[in-house]
C-alpha atoms as a PDB file:
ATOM      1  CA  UNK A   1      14.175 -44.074 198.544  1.00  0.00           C
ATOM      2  CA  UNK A   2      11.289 -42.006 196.645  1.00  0.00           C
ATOM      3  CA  UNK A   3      10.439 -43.581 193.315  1.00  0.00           C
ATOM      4  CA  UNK A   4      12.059 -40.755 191.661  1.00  0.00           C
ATOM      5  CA  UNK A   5      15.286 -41.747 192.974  1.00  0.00           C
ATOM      6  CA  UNK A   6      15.001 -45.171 191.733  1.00  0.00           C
ATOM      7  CA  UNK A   7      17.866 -45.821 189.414  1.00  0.00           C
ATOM      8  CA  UNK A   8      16.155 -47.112 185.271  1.00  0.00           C
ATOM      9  CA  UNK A   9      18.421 -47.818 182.504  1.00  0.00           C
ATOM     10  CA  UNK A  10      17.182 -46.596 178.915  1.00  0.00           C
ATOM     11  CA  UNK A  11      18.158 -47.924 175.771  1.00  0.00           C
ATOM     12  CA  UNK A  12      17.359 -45.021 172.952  1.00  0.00           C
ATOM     13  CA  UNK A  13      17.646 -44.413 169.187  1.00  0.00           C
ATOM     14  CA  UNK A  14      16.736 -41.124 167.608  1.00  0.00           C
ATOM     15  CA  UNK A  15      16.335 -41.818 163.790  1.00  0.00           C
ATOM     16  CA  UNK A  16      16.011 -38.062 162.473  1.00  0.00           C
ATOM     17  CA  UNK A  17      13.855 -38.981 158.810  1.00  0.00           C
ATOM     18  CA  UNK A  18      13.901 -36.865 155.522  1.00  0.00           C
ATOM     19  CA  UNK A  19      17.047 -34.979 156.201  1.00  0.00           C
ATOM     20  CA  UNK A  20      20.257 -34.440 154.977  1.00  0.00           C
ATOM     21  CA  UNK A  21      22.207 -33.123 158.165  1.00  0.00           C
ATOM     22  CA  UNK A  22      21.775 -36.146 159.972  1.00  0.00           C
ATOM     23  CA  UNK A  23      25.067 -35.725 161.903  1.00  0.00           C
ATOM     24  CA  UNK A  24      23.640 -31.668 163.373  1.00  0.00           C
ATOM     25  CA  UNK A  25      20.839 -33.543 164.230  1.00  0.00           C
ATOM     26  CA  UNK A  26      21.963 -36.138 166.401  1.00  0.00           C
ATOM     27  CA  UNK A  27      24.588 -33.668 167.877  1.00  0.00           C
ATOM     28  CA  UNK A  28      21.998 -31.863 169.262  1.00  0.00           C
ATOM     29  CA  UNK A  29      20.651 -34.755 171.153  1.00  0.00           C
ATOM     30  CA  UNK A  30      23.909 -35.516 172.107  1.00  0.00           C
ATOM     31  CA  UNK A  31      24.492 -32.013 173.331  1.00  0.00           C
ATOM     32  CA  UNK A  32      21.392 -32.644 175.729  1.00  0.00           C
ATOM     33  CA  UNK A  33      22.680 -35.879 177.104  1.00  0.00           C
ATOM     34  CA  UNK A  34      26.205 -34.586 178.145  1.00  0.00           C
ATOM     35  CA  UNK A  35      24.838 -32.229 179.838  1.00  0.00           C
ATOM     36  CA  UNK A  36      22.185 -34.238 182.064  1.00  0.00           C
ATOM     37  CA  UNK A  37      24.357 -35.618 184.809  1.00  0.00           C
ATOM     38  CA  UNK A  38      23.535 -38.667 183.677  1.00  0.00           C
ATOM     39  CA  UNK A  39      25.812 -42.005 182.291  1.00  0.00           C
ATOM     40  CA  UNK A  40      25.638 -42.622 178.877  1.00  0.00           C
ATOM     41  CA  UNK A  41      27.401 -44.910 176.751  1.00  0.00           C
ATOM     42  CA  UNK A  42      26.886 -44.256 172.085  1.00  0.00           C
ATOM     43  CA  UNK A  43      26.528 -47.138 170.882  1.00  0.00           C
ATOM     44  CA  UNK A  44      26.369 -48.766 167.064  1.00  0.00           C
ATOM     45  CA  UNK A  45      22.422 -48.873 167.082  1.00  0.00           C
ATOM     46  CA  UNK A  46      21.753 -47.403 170.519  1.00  0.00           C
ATOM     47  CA  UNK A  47      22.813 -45.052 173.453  1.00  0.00           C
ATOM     48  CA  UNK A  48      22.785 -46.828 176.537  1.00  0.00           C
ATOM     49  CA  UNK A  49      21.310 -44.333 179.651  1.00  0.00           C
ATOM     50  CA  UNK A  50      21.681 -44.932 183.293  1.00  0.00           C
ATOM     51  CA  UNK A  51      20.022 -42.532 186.093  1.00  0.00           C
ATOM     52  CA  UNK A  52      17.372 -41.392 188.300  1.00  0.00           C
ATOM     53  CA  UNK A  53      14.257 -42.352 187.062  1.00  0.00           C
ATOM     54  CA  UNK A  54      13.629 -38.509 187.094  1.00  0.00           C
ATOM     55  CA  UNK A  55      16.313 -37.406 185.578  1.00  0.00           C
ATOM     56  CA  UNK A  56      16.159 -40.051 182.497  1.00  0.00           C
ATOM     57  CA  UNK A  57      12.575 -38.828 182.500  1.00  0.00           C
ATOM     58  CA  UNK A  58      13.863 -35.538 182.218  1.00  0.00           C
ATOM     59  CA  UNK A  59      16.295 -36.086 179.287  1.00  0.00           C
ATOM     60  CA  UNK A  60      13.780 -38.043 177.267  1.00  0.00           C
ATOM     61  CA  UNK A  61      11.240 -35.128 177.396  1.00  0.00           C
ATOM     62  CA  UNK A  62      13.974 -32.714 176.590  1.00  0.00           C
ATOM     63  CA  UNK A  63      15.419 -34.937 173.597  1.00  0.00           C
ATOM     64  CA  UNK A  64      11.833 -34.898 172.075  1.00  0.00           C
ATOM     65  CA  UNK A  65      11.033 -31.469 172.630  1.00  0.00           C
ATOM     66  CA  UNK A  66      14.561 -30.481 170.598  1.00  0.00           C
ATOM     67  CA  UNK A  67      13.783 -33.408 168.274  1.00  0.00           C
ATOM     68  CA  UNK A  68      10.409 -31.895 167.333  1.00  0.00           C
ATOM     69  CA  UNK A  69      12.006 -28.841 166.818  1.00  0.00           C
ATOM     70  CA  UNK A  70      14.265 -30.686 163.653  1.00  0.00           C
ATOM     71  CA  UNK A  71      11.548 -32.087 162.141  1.00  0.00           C
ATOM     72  CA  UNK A  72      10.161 -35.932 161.499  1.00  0.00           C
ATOM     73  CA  UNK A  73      12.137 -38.117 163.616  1.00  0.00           C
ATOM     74  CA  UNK A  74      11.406 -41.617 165.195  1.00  0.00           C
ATOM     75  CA  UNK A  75      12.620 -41.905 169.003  1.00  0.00           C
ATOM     76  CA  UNK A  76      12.753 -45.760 169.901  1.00  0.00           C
ATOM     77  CA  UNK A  77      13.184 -46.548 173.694  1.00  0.00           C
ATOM     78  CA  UNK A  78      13.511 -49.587 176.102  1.00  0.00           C
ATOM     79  CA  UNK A  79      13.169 -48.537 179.637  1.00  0.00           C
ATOM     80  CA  UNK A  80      14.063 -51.220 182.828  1.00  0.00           C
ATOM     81  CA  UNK A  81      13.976 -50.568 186.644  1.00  0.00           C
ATOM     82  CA  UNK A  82      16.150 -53.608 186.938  1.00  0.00           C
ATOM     83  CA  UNK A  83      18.922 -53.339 184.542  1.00  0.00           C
ATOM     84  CA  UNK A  84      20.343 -50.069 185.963  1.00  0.00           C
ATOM     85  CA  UNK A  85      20.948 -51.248 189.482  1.00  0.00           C
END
């Protein structure tokens, strides 16, 4: 098994800042992450992620690239290559 294939588990907030359509915002993120391939669980505080390492790789760069695209916006993550096994 390549490194790539390696299965991580993210845990990720996206805090879009000085906006009032917080909801479009996060949908759009959203939007990226059902259509990954990869498990996700929303949670309270945090969406839980579970992959290939290049895949969650993947979706991260995606969700910032859109994110920049919204404006200011803080994107907190945890990454482990031993809670997603």
């Amino acid at each position: 098994m390549s490194s790539l294939d390696k299965i991580v588990a993210c845990q990720m907030s996206y805090l879009p800042l000085r906006t009032e359509n917080i909801e479009e915002k996060v949908e759009k993120i959203l939007y990226i992450l059902r259509n990954s391939g990869l498990e996700f669980k929303i949670g309270s505080f945090a969406t839980e992620i579970k992959g290939t390492k290049a895949r969650v790789f993947s979706a991260i760069k995606d969700i910032f690239e859109v994110a920049e695209t919204e404006g200011q916006f803080v994107l907190e993550l945890k990454l482990s290559n031993i809670c997603g096994c």
